[in-house]
Protein backbone atom coordinates (compact mmCIF):
# COMPACT_ATOMS: atom_id res chain seq x y z
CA UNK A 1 21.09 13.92 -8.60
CA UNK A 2 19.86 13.32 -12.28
CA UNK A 3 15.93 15.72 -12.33
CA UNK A 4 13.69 12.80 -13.66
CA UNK A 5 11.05 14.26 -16.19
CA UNK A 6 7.47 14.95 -14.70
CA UNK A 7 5.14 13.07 -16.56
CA UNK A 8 1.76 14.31 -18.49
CA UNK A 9 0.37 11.45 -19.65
CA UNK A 10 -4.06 10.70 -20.15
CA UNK A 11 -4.58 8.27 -17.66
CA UNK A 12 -7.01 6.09 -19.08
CA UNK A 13 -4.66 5.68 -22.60
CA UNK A 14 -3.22 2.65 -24.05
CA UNK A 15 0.28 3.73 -24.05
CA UNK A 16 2.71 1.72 -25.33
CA UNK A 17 1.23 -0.11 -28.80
CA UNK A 18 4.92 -2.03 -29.31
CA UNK A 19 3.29 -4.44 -26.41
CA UNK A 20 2.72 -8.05 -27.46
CA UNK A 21 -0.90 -8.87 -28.80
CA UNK A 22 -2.20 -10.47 -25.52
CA UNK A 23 -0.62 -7.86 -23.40
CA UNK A 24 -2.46 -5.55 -25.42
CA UNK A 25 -5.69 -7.21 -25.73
CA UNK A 26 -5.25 -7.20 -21.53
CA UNK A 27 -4.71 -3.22 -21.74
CA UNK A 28 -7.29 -2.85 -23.86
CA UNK A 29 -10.29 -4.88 -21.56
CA UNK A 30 -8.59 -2.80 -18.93
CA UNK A 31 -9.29 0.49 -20.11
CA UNK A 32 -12.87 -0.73 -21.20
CA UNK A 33 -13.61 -1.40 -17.63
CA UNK A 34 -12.07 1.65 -16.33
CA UNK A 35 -14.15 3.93 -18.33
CA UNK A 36 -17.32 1.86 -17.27
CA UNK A 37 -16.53 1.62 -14.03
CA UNK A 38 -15.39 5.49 -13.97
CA UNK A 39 -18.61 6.38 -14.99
CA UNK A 40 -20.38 4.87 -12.29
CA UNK A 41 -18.16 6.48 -9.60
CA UNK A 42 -18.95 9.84 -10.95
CA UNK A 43 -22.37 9.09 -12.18
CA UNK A 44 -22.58 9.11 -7.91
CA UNK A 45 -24.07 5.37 -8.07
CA UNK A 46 -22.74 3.39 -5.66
CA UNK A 47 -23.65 0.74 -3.11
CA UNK A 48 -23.24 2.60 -0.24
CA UNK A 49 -25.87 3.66 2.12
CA UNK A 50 -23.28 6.35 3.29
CA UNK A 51 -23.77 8.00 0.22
CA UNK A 52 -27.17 9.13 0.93
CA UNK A 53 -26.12 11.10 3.63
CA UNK A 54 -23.58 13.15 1.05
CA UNK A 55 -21.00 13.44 2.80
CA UNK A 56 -17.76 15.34 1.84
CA UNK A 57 -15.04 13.65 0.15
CA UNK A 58 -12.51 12.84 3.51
CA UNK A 59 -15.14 12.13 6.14
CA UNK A 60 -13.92 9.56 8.07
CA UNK A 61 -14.99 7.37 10.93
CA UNK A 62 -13.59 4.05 12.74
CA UNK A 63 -14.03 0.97 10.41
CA UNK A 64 -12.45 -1.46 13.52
CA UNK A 65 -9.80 -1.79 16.05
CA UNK A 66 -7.30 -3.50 15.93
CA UNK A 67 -6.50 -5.91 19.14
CA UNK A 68 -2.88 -6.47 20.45
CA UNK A 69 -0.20 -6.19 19.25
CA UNK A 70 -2.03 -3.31 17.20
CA UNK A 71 0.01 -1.48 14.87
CA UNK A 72 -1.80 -1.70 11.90
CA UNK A 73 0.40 -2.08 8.43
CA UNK A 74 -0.94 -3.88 5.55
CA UNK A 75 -4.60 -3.83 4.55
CA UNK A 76 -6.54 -5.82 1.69
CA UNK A 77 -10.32 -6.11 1.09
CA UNK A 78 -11.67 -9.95 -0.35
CA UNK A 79 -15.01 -9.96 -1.14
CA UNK A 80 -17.23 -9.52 1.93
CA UNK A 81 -13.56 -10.25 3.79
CA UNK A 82 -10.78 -7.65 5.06
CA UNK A 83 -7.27 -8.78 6.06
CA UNK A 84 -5.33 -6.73 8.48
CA UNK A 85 -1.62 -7.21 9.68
CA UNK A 86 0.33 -5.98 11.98
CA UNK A 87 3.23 -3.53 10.89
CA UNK A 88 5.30 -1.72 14.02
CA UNK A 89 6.62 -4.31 16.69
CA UNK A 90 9.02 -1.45 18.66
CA UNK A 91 6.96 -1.56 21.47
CA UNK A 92 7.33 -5.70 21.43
CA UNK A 93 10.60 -6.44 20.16
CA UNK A 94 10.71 -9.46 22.42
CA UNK A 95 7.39 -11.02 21.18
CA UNK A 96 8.02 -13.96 18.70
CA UNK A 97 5.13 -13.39 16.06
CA UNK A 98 3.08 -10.72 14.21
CA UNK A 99 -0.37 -10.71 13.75
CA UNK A 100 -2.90 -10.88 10.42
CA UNK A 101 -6.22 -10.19 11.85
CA UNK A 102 -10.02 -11.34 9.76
CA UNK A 103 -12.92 -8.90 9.52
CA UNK A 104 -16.53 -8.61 8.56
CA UNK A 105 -16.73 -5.99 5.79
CA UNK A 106 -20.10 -5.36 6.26
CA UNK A 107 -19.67 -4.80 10.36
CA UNK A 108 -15.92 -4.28 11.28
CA UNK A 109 -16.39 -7.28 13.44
CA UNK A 110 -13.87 -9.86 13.76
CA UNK A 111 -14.62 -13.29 12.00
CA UNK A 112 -15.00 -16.38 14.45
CA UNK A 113 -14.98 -18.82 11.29
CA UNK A 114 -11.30 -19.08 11.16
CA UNK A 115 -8.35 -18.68 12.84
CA UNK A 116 -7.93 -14.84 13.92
CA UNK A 117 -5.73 -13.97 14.62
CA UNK A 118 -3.55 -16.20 12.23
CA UNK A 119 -0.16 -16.11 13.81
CA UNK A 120 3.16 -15.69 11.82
CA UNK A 121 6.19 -16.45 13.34
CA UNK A 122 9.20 -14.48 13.31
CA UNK A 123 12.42 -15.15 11.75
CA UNK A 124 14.09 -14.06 14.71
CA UNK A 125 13.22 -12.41 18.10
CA UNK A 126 13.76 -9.54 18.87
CA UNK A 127 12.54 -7.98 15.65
CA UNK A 128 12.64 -4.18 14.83
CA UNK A 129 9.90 -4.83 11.87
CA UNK A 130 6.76 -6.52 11.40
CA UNK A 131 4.42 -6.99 8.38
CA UNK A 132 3.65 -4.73 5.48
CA UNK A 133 1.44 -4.91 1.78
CA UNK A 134 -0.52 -8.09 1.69
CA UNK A 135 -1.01 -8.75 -1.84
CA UNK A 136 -3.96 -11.80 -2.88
CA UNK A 137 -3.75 -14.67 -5.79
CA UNK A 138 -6.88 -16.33 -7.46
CA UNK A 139 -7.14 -19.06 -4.70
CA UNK A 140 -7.58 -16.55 -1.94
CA UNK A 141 -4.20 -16.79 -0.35
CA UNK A 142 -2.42 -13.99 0.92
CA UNK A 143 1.22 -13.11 -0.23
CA UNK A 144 2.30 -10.98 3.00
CA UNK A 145 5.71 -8.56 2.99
CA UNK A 146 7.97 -9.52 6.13
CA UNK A 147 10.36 -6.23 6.29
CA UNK A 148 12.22 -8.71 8.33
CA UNK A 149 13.58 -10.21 4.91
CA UNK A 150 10.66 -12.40 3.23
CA UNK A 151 7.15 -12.91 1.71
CA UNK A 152 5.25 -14.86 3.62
CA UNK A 153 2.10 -17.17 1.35
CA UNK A 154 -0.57 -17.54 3.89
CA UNK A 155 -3.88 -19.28 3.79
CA UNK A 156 -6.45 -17.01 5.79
CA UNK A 157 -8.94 -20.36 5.91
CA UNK A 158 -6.70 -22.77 7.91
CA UNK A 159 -3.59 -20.44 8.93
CA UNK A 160 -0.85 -22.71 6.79
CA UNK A 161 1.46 -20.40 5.80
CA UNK A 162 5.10 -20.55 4.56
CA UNK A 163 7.93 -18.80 2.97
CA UNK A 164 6.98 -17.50 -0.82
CA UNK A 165 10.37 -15.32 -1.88
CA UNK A 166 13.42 -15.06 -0.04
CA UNK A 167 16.02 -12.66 -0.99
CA UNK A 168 19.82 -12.59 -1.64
CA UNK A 169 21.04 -10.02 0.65
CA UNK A 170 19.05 -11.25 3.73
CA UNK A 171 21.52 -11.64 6.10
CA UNK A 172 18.55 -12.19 9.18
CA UNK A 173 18.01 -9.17 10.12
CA UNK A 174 15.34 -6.61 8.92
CA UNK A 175 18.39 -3.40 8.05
CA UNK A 176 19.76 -5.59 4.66
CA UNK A 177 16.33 -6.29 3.06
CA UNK A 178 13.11 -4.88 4.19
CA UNK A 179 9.96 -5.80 1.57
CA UNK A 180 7.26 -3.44 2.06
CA UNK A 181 5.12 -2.58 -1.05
CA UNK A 182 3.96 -5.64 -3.30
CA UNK A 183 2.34 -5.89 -6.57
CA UNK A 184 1.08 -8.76 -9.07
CA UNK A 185 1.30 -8.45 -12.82
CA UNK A 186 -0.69 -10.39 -15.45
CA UNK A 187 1.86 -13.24 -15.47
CA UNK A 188 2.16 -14.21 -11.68
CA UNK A 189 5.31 -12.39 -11.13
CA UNK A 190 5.62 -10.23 -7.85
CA UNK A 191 7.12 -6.65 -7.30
CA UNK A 192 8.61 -5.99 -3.79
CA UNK A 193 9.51 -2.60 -2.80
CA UNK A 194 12.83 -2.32 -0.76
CA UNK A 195 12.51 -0.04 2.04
CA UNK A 196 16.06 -0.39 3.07
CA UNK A 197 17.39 0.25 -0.29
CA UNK A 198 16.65 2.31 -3.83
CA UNK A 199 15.64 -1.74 -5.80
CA UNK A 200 12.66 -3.24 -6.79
CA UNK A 201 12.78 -7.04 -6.24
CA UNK A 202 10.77 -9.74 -9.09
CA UNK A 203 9.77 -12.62 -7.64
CA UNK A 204 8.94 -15.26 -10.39
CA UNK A 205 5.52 -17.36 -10.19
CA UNK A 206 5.31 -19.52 -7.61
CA UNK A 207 8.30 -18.22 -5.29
CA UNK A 208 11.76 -18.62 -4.72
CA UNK A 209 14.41 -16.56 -4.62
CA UNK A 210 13.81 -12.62 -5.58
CA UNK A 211 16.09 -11.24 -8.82
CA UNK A 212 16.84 -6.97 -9.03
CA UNK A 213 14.53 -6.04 -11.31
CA UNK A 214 15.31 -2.19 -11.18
CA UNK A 215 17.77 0.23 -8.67
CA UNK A 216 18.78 3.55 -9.09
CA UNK A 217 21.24 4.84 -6.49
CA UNK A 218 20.78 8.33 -7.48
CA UNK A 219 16.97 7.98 -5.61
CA UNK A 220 18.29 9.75 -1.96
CA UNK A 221 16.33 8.19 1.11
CA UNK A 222 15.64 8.68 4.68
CA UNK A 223 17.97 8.02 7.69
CA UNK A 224 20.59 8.41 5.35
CA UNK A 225 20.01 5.62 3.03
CA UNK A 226 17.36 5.08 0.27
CA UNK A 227 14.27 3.39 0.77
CA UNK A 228 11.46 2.64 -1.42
CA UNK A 229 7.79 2.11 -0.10
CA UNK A 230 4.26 1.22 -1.55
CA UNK A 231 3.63 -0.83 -4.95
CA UNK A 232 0.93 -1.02 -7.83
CA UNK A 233 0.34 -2.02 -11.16
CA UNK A 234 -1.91 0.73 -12.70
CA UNK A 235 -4.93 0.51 -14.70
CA UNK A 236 -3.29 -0.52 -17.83
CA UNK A 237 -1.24 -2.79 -16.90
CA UNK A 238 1.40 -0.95 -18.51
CA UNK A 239 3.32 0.57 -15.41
CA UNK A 240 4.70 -0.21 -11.90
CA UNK A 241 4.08 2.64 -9.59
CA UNK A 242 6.22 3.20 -6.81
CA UNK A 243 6.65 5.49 -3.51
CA UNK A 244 9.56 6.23 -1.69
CA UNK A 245 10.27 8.89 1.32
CA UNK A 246 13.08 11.16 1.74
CA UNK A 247 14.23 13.50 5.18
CA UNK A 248 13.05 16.26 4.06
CA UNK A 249 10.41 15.17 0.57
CA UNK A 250 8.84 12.42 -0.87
CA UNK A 251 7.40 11.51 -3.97
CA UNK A 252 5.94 8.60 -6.65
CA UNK A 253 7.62 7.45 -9.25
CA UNK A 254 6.21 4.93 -12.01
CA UNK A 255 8.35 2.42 -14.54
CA UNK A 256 7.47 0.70 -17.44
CA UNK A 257 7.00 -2.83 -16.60
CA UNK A 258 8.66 -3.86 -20.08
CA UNK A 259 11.71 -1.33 -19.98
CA UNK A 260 12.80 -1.02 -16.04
CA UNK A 261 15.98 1.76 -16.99
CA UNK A 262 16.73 5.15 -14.97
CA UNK A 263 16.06 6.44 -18.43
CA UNK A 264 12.83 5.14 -18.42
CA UNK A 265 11.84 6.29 -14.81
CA UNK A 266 8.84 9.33 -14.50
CA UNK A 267 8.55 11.67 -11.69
CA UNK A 268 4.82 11.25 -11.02
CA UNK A 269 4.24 13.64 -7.86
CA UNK A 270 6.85 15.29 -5.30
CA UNK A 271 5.18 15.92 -2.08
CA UNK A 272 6.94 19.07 0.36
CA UNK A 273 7.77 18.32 3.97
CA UNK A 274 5.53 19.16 6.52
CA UNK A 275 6.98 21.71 9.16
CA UNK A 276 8.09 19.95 11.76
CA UNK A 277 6.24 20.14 15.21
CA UNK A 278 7.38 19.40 18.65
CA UNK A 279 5.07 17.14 20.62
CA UNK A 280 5.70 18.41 24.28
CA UNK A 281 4.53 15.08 25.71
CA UNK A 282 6.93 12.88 23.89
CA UNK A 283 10.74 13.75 23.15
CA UNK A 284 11.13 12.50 19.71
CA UNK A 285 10.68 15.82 17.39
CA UNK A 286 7.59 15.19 14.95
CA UNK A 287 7.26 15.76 11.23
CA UNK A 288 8.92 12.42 9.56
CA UNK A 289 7.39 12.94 6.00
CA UNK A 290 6.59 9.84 3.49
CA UNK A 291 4.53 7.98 1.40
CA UNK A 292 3.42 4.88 2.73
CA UNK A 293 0.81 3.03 0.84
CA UNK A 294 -1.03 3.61 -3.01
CA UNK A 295 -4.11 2.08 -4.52
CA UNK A 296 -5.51 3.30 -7.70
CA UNK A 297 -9.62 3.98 -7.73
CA UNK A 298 -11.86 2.93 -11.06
CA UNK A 299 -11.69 6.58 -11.88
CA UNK A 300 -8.03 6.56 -12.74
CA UNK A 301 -7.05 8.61 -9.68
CA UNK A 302 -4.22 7.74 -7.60
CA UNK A 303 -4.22 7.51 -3.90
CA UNK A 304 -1.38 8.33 -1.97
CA UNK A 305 -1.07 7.66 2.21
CA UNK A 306 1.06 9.89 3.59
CA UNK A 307 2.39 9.16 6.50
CA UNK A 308 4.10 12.24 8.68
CA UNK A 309 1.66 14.24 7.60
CA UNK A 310 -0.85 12.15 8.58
CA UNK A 311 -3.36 12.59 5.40
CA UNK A 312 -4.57 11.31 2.17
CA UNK A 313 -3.85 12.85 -1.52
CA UNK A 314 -5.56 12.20 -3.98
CA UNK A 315 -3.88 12.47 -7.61
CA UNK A 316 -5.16 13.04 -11.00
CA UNK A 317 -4.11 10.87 -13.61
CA UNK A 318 -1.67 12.98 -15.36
CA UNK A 319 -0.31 13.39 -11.55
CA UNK A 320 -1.14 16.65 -10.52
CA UNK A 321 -3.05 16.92 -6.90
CA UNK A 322 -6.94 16.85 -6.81
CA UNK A 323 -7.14 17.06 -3.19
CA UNK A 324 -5.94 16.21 0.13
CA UNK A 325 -7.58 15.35 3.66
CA UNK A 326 -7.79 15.78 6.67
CA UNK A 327 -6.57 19.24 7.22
CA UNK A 328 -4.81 19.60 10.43
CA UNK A 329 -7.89 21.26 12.24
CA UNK A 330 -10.06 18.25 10.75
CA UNK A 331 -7.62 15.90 12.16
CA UNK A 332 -7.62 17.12 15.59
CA UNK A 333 -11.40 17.56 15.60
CA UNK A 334 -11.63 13.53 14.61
CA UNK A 335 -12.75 10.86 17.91
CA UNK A 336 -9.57 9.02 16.58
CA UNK A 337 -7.76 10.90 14.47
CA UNK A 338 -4.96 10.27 11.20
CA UNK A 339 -1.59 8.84 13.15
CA UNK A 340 0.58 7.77 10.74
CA UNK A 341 -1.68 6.39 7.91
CA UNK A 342 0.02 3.97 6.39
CA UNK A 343 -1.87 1.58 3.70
CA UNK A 344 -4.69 2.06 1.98
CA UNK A 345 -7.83 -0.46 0.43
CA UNK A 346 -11.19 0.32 -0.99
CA UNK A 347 -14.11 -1.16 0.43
CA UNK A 348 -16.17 -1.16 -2.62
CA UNK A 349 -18.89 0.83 -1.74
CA UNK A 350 -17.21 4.52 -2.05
CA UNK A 351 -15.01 4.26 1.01
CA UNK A 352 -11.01 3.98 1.15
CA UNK A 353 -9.97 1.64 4.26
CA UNK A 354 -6.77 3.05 5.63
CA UNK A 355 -4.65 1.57 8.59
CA UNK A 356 -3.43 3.83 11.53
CA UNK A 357 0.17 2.25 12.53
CA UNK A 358 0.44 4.89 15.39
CA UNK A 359 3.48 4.30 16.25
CA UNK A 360 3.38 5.93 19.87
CA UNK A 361 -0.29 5.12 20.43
CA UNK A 362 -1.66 1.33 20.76
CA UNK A 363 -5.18 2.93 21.64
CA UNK A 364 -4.93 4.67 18.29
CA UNK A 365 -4.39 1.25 16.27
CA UNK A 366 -7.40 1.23 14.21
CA UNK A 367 -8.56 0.97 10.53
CA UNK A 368 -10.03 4.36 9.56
CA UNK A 369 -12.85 4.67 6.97
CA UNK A 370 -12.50 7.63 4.64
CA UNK A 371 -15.14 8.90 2.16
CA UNK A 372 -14.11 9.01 -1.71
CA UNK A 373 -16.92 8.16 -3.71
CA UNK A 374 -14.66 5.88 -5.13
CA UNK A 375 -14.03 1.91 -5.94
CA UNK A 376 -10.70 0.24 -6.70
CA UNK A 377 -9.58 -0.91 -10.17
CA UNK A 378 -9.61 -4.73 -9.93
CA UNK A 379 -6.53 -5.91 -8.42
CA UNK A 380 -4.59 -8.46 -10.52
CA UNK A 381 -4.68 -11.67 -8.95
CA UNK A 382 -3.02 -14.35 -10.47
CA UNK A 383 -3.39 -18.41 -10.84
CA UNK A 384 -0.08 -19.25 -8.50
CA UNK A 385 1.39 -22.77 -8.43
């Protein structure tokens, strides 16, 4: 397997000047609001009444629950609005639709103004996926992954939803495609994460069918097969960054969005495995290791879920590890603790919303709030036809 080339890059740079002059007029306000908004996140201001209490980077509590069918997956914060969905239907193969549930930033309470849950119908029945990334345009709507072979446009206001990408290989069933991470650029196009197989996926403005934008067969996966997870743009709009999970690492990779070549692919961060642990009360041997979701904060600093090891890391912007949390002892200490973690959203006021899929635990299916002193960059959300 080819070694890609660890990057050291300054995260807040303008890095490719060869970009078109509107492209780089758009990295340039970028950066700008970066550095602005950096400052405030380390300046300590923020809008939080948490912060008075100081607490340490990591402490989480319980944003909300998540009803049935629980199973959190993908997360995304909308103002005064978050938008939950429902990721792990093993336990309900037989049901015939997943869930995207409506909450009250300011209370974790679910919102009676709308339909909540809006239901989305499956493809099929039984399913062995659900939902993933949600991803939003300028209109509001949701662009939801379907790892059973789709993106799904929804509007959260009246629950009209219908099929945004489709993609060549689906063959109906969730094992040939599985879309899991999603990503807007500047120009309405969407990148979909494969988890079923080592390709991005472009999905052109306003939907249709999803072209290969980028595969490299050389990236090794789990169950025997490569898989790629999470997406995002970063702060200057210049790269896609990507995570994918192997049996026994992980790691994040990033790609220029103009020049999507192996040759062009950086080795951002390579996680090591956890040790695996036997959990007496259930037969299946713990430990599966992976990235799930990433979200980059105003300060440049890239989040990383990660998922058997049930904790956050937190990466510098020229990739090296700042910190991670919970430790184990934390963990186990916590009312509900990290099981599997899976995406991750900032709730603008210093905290980092992160779903608990819990695969083996439905009382477990919360969101958890975690303590980082830090916002997100603005998410790009495009005019879509």
């Amino acid at each position: 397997m080819r070694a890609p080339k660890i990057i050291r890059v300054a995260g807040l740079a303008i890095s490719r000047v060869d970009a078109a002059p509107a492209q780089a007029a758009r990295q340039v306000a970028r950066t700008i609001l970066v550095v602005a908004l950096a400052g405030l996140v380390w300046s300590g201001v923020t809008s939080s009444a948490r912060a008075d209490a100081n607490p340490p980077i990591g402490d989480t509590t319980v944003f909300a629950s998540v009803p049935y069918p629980g199973h959190p997956g993908g997360i995304v914060v909308d103002g005064h609005t978050v938008y939950v969905d429902t990721f792990n239907p093993v336990d309900r193969a037989s049901d015939d639709y997943d869930a995207i549930f409506t909450y009250n930033l300011a209370t974790g309470a679910l919102r009676s103004d709308r339909p909540n849950p809006i239901k989305v119908p499956r493809m099929m029945s039984p399913a062995i996926m659900g939902l993933a990334a949600m991803a939003l345009d300028a209109e509001g709507r949701l662009y939801v992954a379907d790892m059973n072979g789709r993106i799904v446009r929804v509007d959260p206001k009246t629950g009209a939803q219908s099929d945004y990408a489709t993609f060549p290989t689906n063959t109906m069933t969730s094992v040939s495609n599985m879309p899991a991470g999603i990503a807007f650029d500047d120009e309405g196009d969407l990148y979909v994460t494969d988890a079923s197989a080592p390709i991005i996926w472009r999905v052109p403005p306003g939907g249709g069918e999803a072209k290969a934008w980028f595969a490299d067969p050389a990236l090794a996966g789990v169950w025997g097969v490569t898989g790629l997870n999470a997406a995002a743009i970063d702060p200057s709009g210049t790269y896609l960054y990507f995570s994918m999970q192997y049996s026994s690492a992980t790691a994040v990779y990033r790609l220029p969005l103009n020049q999507p070549e192996i040759s062009s692919l950086d080795l951002v961060h390579a996680y090591e495995p956890p040790p695996p642990t036997l959990d007496t009360g259930d037969p299946e041997v713990q430990g599966i290791f992976g990235t799930s979701g990433i979200a980059f904060g105003a300060s440049g600093k890239l989040y990383v879920v990660l998922l058997g090891a049930n904790q956050v890391s937190i990466l510098r912007p020229d990739g090296t590890e700042a910190l991670r949390f919970p430790t184990a002892d934390q963990n186990a200490q916590q009312a509900v603790p990290y099981d599997d973690p899976l995406f991750p959203a900032f709730d603008g006021s210093g905290s980092l919303l992160v779903t608990n899929v819990a695969f083996r635990s439905l009382e477990k299916s919360v969101v958890l709030d975690a303590w980082v002193n830090d916002t997100a960059f603005p998410l790009v959300r495009p005019s879509i036809p």
